[in-house]
ModelCIF file with pLDDT and N, C-alpha, C, O atoms, coordinates in Angstrom:
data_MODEL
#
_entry.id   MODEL 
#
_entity.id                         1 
_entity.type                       polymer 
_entity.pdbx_number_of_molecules   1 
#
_entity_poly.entity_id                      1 
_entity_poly.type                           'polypeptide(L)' 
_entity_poly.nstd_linkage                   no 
_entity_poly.nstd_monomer                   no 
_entity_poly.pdbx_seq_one_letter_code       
;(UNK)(UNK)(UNK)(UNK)(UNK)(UNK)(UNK)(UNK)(UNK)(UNK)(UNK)(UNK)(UNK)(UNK)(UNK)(UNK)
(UNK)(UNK)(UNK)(UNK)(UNK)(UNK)(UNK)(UNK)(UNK)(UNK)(UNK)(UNK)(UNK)(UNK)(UNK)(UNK)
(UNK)(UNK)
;
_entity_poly.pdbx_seq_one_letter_code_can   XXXXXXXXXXXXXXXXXXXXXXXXXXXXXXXXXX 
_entity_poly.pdbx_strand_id                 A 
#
loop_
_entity_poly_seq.entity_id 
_entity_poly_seq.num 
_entity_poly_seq.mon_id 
_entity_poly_seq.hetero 
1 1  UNK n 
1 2  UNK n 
1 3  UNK n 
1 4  UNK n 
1 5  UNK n 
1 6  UNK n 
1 7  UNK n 
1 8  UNK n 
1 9  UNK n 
1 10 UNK n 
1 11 UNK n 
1 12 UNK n 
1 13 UNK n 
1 14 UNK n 
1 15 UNK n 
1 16 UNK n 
1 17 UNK n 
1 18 UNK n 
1 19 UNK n 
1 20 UNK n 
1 21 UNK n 
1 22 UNK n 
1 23 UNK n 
1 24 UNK n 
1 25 UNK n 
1 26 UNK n 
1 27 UNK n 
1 28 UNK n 
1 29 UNK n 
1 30 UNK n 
1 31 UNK n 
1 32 UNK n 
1 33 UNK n 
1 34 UNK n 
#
_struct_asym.id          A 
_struct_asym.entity_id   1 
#
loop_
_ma_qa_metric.id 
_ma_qa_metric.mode 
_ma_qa_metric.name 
_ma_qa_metric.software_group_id 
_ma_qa_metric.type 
1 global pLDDT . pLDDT 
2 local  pLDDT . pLDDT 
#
_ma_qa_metric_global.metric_id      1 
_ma_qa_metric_global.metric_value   91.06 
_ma_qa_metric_global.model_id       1 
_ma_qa_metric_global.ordinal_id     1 
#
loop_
_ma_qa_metric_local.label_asym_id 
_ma_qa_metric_local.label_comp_id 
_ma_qa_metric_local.label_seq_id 
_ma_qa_metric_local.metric_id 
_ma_qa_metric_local.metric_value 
_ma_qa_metric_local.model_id 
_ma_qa_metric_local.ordinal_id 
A UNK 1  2 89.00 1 1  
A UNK 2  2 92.00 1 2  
A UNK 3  2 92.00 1 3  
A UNK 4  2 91.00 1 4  
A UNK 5  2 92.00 1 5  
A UNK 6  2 95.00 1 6  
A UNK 7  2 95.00 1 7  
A UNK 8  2 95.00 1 8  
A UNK 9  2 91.00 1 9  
A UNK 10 2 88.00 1 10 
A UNK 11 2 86.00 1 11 
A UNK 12 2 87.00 1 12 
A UNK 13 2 92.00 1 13 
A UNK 14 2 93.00 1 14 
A UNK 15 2 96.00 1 15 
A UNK 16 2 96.00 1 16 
A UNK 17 2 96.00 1 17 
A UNK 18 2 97.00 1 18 
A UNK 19 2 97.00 1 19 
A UNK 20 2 96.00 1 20 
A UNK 21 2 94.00 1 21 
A UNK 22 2 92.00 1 22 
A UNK 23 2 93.00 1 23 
A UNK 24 2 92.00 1 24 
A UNK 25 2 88.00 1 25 
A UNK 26 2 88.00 1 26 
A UNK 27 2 79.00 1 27 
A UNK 28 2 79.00 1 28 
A UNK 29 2 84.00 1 29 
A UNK 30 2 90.00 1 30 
A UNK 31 2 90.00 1 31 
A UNK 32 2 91.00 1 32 
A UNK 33 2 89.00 1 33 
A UNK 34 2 91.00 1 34 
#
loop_
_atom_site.group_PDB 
_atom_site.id 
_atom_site.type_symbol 
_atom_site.label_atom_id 
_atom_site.label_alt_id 
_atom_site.label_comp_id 
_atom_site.label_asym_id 
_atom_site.label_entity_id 
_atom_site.label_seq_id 
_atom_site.pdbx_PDB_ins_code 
_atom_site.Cartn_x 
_atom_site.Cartn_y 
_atom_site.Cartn_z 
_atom_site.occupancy 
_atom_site.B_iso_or_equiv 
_atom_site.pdbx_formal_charge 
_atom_site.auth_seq_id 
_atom_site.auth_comp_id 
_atom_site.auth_asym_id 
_atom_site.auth_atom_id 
_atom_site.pdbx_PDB_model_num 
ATOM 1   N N  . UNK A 1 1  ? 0.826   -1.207  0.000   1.00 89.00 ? 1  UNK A N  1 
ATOM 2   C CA . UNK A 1 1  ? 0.000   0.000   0.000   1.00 89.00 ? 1  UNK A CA 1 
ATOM 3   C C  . UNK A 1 1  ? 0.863   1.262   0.000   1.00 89.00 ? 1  UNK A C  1 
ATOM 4   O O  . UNK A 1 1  ? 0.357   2.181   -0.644  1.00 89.00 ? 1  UNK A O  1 
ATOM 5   N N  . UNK A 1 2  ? 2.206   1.567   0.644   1.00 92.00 ? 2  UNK A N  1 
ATOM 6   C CA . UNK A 1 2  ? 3.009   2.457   0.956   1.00 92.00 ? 2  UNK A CA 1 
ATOM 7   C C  . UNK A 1 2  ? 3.562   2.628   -0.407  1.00 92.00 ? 2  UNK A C  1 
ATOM 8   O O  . UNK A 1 2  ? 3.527   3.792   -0.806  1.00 92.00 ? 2  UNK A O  1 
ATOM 9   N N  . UNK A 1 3  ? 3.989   1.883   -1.100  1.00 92.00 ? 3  UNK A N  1 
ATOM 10  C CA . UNK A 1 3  ? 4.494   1.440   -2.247  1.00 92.00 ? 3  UNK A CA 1 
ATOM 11  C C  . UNK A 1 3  ? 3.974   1.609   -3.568  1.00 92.00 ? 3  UNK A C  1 
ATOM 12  O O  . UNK A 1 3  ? 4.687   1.725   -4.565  1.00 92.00 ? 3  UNK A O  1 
ATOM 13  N N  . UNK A 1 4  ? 2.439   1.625   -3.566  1.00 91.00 ? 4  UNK A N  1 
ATOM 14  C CA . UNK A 1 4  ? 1.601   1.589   -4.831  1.00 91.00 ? 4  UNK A CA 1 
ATOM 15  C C  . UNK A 1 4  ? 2.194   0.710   -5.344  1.00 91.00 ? 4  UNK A C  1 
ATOM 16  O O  . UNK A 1 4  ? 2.790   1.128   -6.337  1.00 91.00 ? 4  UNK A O  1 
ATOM 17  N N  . UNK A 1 5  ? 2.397   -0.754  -5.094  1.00 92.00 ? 5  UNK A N  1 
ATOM 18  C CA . UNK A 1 5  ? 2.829   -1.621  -5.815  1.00 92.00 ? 5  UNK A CA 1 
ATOM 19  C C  . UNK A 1 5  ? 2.107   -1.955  -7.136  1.00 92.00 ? 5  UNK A C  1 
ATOM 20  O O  . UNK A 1 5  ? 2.598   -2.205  -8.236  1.00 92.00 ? 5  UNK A O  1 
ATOM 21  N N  . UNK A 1 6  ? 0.843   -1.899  -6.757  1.00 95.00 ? 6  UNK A N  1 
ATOM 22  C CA . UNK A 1 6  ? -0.288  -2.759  -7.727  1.00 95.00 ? 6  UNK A CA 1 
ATOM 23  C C  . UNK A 1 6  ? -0.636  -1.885  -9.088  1.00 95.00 ? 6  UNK A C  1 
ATOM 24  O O  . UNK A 1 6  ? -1.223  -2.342  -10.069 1.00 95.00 ? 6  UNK A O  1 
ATOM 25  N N  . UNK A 1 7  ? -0.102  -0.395  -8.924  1.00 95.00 ? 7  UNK A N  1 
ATOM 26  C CA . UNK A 1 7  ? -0.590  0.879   -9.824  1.00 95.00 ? 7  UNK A CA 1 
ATOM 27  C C  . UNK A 1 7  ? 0.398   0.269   -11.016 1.00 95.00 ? 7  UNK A C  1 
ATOM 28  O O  . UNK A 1 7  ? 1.418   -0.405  -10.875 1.00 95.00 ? 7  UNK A O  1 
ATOM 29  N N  . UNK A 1 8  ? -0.251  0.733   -12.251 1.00 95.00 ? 8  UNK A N  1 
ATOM 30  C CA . UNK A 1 8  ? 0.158   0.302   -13.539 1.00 95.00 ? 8  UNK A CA 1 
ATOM 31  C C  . UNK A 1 8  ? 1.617   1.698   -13.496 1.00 95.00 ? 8  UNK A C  1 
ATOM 32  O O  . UNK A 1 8  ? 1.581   2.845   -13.049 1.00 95.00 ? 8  UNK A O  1 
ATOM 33  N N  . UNK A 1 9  ? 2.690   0.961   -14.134 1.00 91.00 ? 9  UNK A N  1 
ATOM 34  C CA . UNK A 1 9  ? 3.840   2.268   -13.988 1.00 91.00 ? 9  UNK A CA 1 
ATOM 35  C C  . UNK A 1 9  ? 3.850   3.235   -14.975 1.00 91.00 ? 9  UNK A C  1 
ATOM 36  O O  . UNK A 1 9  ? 3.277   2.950   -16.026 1.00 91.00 ? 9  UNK A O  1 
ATOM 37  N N  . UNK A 1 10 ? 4.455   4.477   -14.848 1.00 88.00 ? 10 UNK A N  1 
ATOM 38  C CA . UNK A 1 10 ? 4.191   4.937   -15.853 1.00 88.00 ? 10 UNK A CA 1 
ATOM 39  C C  . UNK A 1 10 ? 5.216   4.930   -17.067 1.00 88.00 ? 10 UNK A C  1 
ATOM 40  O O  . UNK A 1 10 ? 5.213   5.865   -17.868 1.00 88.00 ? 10 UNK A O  1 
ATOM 41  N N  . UNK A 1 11 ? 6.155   3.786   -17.201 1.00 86.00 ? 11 UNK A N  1 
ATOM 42  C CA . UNK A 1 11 ? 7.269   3.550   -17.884 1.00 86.00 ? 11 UNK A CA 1 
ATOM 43  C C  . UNK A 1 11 ? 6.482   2.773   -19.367 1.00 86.00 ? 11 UNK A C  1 
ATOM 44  O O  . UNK A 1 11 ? 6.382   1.598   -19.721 1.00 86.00 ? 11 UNK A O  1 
ATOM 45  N N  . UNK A 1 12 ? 6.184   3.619   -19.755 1.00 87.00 ? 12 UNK A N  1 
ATOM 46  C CA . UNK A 1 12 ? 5.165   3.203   -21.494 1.00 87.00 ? 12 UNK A CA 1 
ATOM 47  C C  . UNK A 1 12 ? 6.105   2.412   -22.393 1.00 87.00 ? 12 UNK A C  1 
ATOM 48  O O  . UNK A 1 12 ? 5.357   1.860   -23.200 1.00 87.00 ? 12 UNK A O  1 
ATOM 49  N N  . UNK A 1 13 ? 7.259   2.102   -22.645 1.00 92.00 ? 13 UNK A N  1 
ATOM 50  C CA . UNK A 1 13 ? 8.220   1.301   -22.927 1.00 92.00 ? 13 UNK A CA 1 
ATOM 51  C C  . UNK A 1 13 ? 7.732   -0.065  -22.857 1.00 92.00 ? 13 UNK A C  1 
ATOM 52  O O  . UNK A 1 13 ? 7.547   -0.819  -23.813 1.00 92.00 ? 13 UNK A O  1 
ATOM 53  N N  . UNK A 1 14 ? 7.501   -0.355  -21.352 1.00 93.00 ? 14 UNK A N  1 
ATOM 54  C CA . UNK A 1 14 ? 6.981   -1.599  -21.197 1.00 93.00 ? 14 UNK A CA 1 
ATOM 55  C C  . UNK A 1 14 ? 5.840   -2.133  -21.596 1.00 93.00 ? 14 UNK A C  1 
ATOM 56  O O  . UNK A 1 14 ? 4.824   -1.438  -21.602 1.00 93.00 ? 14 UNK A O  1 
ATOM 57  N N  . UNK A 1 15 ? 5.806   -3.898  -22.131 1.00 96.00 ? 15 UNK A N  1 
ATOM 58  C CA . UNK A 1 15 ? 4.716   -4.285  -22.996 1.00 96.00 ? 15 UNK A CA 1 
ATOM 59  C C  . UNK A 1 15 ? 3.290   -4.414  -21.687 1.00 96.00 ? 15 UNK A C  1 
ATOM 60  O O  . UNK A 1 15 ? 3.183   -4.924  -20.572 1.00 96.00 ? 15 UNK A O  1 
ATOM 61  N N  . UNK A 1 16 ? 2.615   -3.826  -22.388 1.00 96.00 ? 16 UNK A N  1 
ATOM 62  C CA . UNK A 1 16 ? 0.933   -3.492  -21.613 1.00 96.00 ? 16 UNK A CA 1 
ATOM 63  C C  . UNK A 1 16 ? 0.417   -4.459  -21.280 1.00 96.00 ? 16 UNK A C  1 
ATOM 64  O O  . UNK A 1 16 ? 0.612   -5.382  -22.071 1.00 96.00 ? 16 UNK A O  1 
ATOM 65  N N  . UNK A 1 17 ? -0.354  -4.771  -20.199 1.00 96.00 ? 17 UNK A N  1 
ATOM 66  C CA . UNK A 1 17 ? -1.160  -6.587  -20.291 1.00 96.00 ? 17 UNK A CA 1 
ATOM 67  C C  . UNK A 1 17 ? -2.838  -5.784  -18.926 1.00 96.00 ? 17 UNK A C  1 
ATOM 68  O O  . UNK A 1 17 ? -2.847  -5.524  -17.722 1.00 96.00 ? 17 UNK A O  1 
ATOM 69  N N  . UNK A 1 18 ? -3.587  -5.719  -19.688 1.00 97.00 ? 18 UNK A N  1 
ATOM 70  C CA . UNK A 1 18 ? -4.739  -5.613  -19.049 1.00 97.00 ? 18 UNK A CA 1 
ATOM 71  C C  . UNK A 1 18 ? -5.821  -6.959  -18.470 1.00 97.00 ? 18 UNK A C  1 
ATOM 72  O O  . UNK A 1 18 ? -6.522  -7.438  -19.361 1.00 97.00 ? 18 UNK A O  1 
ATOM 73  N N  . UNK A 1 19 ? -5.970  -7.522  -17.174 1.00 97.00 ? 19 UNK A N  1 
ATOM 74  C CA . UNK A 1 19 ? -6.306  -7.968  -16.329 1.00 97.00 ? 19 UNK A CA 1 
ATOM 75  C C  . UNK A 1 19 ? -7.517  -7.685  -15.711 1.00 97.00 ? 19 UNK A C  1 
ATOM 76  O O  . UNK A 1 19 ? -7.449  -7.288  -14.548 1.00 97.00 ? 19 UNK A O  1 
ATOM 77  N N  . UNK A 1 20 ? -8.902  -7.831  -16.366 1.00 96.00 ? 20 UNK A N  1 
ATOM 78  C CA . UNK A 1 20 ? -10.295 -7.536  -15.374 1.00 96.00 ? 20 UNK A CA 1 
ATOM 79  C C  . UNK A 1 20 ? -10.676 -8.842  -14.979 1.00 96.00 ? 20 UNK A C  1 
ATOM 80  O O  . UNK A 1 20 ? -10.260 -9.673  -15.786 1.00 96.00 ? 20 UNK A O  1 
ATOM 81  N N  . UNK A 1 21 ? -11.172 -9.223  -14.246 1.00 94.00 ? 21 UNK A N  1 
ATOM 82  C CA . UNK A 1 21 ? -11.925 -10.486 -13.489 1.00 94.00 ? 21 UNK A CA 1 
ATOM 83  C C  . UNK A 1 21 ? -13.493 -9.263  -13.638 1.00 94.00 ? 21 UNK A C  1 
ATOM 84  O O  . UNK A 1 21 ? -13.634 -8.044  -13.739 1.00 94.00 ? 21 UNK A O  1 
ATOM 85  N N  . UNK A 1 22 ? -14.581 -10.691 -13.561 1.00 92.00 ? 22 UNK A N  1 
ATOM 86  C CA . UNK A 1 22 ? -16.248 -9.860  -13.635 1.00 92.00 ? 22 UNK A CA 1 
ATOM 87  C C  . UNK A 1 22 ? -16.136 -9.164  -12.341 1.00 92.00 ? 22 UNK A C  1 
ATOM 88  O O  . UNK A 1 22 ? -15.680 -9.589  -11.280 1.00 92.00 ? 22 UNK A O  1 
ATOM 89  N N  . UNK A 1 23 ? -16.578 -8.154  -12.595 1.00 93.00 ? 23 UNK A N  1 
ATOM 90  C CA . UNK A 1 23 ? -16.891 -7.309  -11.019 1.00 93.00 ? 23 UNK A CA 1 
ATOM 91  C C  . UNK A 1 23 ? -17.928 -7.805  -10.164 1.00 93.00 ? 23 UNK A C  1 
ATOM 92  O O  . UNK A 1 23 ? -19.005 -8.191  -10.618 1.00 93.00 ? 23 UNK A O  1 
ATOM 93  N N  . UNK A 1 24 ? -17.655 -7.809  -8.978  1.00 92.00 ? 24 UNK A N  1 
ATOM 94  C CA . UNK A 1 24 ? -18.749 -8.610  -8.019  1.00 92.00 ? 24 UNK A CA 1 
ATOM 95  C C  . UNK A 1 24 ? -20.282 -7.441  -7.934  1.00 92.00 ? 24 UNK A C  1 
ATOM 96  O O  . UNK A 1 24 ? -20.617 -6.303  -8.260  1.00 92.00 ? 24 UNK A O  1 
ATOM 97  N N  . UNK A 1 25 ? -20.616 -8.207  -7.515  1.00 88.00 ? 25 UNK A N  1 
ATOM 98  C CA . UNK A 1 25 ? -22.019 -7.261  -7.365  1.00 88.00 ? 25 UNK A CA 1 
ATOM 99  C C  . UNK A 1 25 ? -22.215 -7.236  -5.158  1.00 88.00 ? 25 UNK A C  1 
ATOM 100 O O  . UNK A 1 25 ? -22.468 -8.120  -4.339  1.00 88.00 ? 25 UNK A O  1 
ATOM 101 N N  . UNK A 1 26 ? -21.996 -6.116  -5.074  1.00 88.00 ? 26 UNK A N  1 
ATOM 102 C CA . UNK A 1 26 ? -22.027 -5.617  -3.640  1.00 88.00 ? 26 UNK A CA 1 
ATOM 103 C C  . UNK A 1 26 ? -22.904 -6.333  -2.758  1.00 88.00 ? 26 UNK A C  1 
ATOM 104 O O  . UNK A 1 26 ? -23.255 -5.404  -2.031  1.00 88.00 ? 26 UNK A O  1 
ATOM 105 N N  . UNK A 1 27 ? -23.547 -7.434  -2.287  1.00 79.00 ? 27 UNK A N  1 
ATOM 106 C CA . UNK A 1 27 ? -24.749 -7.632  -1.936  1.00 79.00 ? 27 UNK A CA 1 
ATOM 107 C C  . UNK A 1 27 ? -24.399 -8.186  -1.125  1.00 79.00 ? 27 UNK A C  1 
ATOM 108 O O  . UNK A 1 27 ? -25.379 -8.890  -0.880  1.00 79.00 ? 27 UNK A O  1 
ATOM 109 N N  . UNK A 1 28 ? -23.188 -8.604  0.010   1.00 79.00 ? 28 UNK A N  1 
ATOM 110 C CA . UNK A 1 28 ? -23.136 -9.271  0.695   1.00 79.00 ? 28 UNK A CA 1 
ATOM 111 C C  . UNK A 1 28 ? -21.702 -9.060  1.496   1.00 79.00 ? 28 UNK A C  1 
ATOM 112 O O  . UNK A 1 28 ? -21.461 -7.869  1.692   1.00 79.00 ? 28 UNK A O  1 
ATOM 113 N N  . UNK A 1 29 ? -20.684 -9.995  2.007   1.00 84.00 ? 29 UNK A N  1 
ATOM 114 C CA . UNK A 1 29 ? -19.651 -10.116 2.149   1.00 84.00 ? 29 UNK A CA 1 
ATOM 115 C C  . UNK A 1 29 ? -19.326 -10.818 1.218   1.00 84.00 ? 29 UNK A C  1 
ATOM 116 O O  . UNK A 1 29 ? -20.194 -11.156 0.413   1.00 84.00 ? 29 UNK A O  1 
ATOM 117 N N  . UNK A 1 30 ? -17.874 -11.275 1.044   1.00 90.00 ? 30 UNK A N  1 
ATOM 118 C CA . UNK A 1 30 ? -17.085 -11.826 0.055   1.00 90.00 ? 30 UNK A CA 1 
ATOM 119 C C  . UNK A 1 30 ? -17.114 -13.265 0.190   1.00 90.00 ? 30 UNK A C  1 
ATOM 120 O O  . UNK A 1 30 ? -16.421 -13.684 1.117   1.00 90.00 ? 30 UNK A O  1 
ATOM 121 N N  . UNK A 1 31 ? -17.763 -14.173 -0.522  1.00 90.00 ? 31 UNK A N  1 
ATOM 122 C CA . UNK A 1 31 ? -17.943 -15.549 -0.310  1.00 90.00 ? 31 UNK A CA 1 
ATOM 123 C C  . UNK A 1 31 ? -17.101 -16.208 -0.886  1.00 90.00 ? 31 UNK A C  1 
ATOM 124 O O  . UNK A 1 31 ? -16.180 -15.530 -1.342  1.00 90.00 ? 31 UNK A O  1 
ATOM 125 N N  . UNK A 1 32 ? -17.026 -17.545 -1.095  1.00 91.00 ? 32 UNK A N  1 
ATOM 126 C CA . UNK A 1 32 ? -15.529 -18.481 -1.709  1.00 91.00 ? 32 UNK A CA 1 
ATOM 127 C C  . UNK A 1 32 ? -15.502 -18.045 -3.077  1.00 91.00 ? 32 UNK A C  1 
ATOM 128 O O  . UNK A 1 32 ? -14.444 -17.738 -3.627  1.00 91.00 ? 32 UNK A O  1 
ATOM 129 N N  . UNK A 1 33 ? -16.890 -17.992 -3.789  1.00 89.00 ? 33 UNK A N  1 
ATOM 130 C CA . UNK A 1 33 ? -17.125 -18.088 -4.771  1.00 89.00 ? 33 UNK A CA 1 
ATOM 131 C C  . UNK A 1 33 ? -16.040 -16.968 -5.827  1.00 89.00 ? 33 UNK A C  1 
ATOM 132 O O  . UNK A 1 33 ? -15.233 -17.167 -6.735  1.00 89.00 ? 33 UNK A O  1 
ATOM 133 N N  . UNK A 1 34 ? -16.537 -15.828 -5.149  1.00 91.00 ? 34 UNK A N  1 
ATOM 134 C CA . UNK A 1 34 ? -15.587 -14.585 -5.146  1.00 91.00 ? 34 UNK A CA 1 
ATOM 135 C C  . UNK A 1 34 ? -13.187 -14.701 -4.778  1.00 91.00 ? 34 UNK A C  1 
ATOM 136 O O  . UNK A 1 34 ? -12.510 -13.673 -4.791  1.00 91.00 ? 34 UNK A O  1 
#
């Protein structure tokens, strides 16, 4: 978190790779399924 590890960098050089999983739908807590 201190780090912004997870933030895409801004070094545009490097080859791009975009990563979505379906977005959950809010309705609960986070089950296995998730």
């Amino acid at each position: 978190a201190q780090t912004n590890a997870f933030e895409p960098s801004q070094d545009f050089s490097k080859p791009k790779k975009y990563i979505l999983s379906m977005l959950p739908y809010p309705s609960g807590e986070v089950h296995m399924g998730h």
